[in-house]
C-alpha atoms as a PDB file:
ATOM      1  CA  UNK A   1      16.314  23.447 -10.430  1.00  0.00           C
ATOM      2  CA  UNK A   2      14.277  20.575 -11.231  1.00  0.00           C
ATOM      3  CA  UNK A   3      11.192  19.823  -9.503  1.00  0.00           C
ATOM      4  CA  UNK A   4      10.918  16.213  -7.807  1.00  0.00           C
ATOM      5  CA  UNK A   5       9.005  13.539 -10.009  1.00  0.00           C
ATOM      6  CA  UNK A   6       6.700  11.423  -7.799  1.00  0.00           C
ATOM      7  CA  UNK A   7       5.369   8.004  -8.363  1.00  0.00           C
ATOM      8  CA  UNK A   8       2.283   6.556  -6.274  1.00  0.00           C
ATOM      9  CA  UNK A   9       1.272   2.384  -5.133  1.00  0.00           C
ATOM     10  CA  UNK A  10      -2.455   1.841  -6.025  1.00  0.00           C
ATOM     11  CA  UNK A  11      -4.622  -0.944  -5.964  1.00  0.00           C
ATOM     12  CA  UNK A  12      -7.548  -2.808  -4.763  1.00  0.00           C
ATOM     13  CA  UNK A  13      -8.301  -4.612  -1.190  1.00  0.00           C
ATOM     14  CA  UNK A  14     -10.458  -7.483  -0.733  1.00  0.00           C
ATOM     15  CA  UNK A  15     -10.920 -10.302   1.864  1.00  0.00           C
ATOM     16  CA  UNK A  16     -10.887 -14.285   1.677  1.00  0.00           C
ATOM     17  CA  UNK A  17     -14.168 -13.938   0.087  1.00  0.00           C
ATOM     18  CA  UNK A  18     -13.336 -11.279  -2.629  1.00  0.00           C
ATOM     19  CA  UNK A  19     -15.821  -8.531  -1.240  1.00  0.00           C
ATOM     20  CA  UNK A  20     -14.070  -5.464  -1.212  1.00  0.00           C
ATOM     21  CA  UNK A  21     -12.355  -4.427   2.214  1.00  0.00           C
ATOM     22  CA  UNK A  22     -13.565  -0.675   3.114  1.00  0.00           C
ATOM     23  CA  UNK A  23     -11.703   2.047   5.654  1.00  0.00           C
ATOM     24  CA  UNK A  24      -8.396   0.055   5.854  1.00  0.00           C
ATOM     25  CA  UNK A  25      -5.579   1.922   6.446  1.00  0.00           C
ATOM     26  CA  UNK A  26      -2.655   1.869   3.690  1.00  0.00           C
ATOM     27  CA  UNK A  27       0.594   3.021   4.810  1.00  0.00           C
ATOM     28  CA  UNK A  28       3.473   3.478   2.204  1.00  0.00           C
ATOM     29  CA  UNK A  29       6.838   3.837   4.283  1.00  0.00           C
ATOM     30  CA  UNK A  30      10.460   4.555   3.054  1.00  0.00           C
ATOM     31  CA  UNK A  31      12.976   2.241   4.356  1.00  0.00           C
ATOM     32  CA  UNK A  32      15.910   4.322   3.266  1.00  0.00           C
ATOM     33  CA  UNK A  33      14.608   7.900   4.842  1.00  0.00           C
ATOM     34  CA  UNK A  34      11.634   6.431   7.691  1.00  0.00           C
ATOM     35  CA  UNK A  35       9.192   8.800   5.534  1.00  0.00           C
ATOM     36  CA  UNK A  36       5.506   7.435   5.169  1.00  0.00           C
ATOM     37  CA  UNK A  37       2.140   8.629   3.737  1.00  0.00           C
ATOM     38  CA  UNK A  38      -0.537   7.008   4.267  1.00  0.00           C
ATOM     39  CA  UNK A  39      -4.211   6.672   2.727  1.00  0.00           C
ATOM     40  CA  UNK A  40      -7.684   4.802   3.288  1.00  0.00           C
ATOM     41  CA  UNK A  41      -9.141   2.138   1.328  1.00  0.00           C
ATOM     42  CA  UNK A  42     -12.624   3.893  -0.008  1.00  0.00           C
ATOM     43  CA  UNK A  43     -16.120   2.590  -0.387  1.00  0.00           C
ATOM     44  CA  UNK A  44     -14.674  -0.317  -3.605  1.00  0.00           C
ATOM     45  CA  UNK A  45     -11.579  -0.860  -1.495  1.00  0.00           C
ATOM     46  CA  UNK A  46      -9.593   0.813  -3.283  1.00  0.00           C
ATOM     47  CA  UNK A  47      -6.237   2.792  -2.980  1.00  0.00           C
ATOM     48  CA  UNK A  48      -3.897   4.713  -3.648  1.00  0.00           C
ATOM     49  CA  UNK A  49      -0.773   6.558  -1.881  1.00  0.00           C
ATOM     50  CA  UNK A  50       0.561   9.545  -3.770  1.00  0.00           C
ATOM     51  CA  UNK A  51       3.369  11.746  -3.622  1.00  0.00           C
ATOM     52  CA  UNK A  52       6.108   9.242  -3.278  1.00  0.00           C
ATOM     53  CA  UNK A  53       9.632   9.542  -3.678  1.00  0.00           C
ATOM     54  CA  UNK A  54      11.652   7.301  -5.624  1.00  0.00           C
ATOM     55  CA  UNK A  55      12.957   4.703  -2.974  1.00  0.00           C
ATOM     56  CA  UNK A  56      12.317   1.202  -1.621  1.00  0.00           C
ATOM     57  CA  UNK A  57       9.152   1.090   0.839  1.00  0.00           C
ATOM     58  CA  UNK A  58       7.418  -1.604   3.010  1.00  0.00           C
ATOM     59  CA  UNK A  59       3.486  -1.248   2.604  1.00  0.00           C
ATOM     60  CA  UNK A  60       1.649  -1.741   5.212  1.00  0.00           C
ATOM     61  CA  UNK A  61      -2.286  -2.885   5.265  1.00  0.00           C
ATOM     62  CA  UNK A  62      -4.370  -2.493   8.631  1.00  0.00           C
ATOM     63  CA  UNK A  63      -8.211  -2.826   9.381  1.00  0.00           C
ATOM     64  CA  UNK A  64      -9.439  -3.554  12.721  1.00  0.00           C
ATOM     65  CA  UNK A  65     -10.236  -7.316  13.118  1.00  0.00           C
ATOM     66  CA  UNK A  66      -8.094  -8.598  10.241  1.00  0.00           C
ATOM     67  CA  UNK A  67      -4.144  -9.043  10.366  1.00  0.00           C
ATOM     68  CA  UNK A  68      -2.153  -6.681   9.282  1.00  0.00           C
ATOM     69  CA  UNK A  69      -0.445  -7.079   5.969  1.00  0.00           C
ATOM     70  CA  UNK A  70       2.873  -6.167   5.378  1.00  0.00           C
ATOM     71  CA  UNK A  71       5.180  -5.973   1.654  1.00  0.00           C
ATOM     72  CA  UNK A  72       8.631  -5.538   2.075  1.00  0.00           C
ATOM     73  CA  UNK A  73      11.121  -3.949  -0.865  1.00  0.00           C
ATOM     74  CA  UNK A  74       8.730  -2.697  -2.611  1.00  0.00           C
ATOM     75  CA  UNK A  75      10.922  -0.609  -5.419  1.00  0.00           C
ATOM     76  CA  UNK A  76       9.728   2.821  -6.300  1.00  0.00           C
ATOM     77  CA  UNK A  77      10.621   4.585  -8.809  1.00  0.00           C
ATOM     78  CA  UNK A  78      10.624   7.870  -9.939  1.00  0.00           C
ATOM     79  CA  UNK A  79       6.667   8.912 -12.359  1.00  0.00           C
ATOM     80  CA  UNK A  80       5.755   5.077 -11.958  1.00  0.00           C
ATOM     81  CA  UNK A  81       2.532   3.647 -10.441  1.00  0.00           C
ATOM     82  CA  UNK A  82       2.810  -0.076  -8.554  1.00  0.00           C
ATOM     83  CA  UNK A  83      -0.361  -1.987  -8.745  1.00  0.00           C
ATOM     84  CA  UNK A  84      -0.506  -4.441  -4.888  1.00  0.00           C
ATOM     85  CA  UNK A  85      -3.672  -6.041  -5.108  1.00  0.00           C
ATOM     86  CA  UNK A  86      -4.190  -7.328  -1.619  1.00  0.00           C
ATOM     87  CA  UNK A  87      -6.585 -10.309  -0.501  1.00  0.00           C
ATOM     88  CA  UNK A  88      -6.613 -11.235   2.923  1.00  0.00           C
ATOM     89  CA  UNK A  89      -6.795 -14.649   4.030  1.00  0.00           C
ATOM     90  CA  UNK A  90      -8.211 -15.760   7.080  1.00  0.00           C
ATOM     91  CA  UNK A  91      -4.778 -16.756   9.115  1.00  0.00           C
ATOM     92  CA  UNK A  92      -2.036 -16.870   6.776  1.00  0.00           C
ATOM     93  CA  UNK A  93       0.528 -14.343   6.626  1.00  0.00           C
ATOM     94  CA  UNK A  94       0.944 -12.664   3.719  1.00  0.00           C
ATOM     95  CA  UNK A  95       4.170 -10.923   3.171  1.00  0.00           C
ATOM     96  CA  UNK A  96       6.237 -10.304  -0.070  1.00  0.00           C
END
């Protein structure tokens, strides 16, 4: 039997003003199985959820005091890595 091949969504999260966006929670969730793993931005903002299964997934980015940003259909596949570089924007959705 074969083992699984995961693939993992990475990037970097800044605000309006380009500084980086620190302790934000990133939450990678399967829309086909209701799965998710999340992760935390670190100390550059940046991120990365591991460990996923091939699939399509809505991404999720929350941080007290900003809005929470969501991408929709984001397609996984299997040993691939998805680059979202997020920017938040003082009141504007933003939601792919």
């Amino acid at each position: 039997m074969m083992e699984a091949q995961t693939a993992s969504i990475t990037g970097t999260l800044t605000d309006a003003i380009g500084a980086v966006v620190q302790a934000a929670k990133v939450t990678a969730r399967n829309t086909q199985t209701n799965t998710s793993r999340s992760t935390q931005t670190g100390d550059t903002g940046v991120y990365r959820v591991t460990n996923l299964l091939p699939g399509v997934y809505e991404v999720l980015f929350e941080k007290q005091s900003f809005q929470t940003l969501r991408f929709s259909n984001v397609n996984v596949r299997r040993v691939n890595r998805i680059r979202i570089e997020v920017s938040y924007e003082h009141g504007r959705s933003n939601q792919l």
